[in-house]
C-alpha atoms as a PDB file:
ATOM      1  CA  UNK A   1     -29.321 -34.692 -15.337  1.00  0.00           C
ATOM      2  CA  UNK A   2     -30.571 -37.753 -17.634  1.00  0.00           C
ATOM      3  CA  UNK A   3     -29.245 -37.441 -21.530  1.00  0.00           C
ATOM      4  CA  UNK A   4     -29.663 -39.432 -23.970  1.00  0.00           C
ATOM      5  CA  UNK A   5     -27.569 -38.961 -27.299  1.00  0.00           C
ATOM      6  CA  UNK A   6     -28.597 -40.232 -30.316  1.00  0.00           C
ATOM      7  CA  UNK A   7     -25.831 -40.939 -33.552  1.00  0.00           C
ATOM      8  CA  UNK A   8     -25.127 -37.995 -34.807  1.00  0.00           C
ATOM      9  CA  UNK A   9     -25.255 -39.231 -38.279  1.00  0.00           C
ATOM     10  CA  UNK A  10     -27.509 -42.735 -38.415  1.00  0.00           C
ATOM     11  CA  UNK A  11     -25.807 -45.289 -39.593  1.00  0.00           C
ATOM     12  CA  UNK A  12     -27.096 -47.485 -42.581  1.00  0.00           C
ATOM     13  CA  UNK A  13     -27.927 -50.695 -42.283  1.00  0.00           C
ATOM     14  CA  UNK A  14     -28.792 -51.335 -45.631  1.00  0.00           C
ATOM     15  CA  UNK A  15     -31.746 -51.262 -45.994  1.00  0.00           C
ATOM     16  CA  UNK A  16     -32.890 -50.077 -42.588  1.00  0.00           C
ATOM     17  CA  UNK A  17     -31.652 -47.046 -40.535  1.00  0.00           C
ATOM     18  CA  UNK A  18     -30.366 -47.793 -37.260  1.00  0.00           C
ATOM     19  CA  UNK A  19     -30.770 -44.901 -34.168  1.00  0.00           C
ATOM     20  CA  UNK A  20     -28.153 -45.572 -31.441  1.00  0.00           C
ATOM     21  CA  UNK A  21     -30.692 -44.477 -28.234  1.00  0.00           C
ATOM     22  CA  UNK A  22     -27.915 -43.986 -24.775  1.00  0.00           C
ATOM     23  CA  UNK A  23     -28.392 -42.826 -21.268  1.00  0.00           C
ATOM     24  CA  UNK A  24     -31.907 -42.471 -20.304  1.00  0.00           C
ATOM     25  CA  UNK A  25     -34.880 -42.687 -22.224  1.00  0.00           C
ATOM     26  CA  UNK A  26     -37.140 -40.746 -20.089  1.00  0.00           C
ATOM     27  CA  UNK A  27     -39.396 -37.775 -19.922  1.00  0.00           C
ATOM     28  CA  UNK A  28     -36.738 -35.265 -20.219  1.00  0.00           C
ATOM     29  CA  UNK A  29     -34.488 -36.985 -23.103  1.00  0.00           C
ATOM     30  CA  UNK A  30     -37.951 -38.543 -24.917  1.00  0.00           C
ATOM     31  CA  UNK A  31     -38.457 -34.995 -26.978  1.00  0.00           C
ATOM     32  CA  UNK A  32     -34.842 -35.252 -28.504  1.00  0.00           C
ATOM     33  CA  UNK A  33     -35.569 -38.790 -29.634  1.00  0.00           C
ATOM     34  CA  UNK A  34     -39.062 -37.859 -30.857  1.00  0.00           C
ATOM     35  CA  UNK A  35     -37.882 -35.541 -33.075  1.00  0.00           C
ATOM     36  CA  UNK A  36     -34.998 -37.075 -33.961  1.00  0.00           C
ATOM     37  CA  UNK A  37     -37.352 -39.919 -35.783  1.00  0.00           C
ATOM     38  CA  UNK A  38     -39.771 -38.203 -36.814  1.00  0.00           C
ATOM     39  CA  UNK A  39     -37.070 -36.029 -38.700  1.00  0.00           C
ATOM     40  CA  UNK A  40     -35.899 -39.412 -39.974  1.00  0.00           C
ATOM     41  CA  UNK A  41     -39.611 -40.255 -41.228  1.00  0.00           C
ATOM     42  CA  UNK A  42     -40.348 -37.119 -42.601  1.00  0.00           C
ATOM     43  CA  UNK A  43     -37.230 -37.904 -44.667  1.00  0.00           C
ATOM     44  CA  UNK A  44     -38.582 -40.572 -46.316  1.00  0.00           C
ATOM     45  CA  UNK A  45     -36.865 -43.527 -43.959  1.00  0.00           C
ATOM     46  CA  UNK A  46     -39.478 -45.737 -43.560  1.00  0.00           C
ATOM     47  CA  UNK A  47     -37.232 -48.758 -42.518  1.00  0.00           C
ATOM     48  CA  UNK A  48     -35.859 -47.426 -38.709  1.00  0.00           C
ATOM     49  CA  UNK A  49     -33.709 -49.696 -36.089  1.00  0.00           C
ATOM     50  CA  UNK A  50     -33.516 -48.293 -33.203  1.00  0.00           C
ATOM     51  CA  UNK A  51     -30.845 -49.718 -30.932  1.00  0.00           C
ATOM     52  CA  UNK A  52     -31.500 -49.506 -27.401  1.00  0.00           C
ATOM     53  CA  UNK A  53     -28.058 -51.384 -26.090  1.00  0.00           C
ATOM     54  CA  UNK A  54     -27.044 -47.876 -24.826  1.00  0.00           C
ATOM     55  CA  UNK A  55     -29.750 -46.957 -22.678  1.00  0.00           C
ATOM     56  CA  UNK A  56     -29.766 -47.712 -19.102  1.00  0.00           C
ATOM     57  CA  UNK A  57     -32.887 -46.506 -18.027  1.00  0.00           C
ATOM     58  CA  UNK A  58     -36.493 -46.428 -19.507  1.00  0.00           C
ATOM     59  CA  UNK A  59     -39.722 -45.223 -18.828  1.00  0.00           C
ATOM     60  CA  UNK A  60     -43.511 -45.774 -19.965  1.00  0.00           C
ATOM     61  CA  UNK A  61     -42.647 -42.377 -22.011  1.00  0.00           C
ATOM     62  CA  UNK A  62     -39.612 -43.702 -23.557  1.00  0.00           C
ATOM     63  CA  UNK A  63     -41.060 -47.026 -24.626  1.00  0.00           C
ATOM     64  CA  UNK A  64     -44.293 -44.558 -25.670  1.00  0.00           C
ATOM     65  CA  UNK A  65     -41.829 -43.191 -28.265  1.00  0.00           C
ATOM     66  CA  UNK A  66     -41.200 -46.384 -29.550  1.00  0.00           C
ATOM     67  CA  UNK A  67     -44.841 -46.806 -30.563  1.00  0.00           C
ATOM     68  CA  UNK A  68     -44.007 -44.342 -33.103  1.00  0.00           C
ATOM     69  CA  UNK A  69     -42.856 -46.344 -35.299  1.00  0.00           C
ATOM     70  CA  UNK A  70     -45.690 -48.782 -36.044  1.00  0.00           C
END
C-alpha cells in the first residue's frame, strides 16, 4: 500500500514552513497531506515549502493538492 509521511514536526525555514511530502502522492495518501496543510494554514502559516524530493510517485490528485496553496 502507497504512504506518504509527512515531517512530523515542519521544519522552519525562516520565514517559510517547509512539508517533507515521501512515498506516493496519490489518491490514497492525498487526504493526509490535505489536511496536513490546511492544518498548517489554518494556523496562521501563510509562507509553506513543500518539498517533494521524497516522493516517488505522483498523480493529477497529488499535484491537485498542490494547487492549494495559491
Amino acid at each position: 500500500m502507497p504512504t506518504c509521511e509527512q515531517e512530523t514536526g515542519p521544519r522552519l525555514l525562516r520565514p517559510s514552513i517547509v512539508v517533507q511530502v515521501h512515498g506516493e502522492a496519490d489518491v490514497p495518501t492525498v487526504p493526509q497531506i490535505r489536511e496536513h496543510v490546511v492544518d498548517l494554514i489554518e494556523q496562521g502559516r501563510r509562507r509553506l515549502v513543500v518539498d517533494l524530493l521524497g516522493v516517488t510517485f505522483i498523480d493529477s490528485t497529488g499535484l491537485g493538492v498542490l494547487s492549494i496553496l495559491e
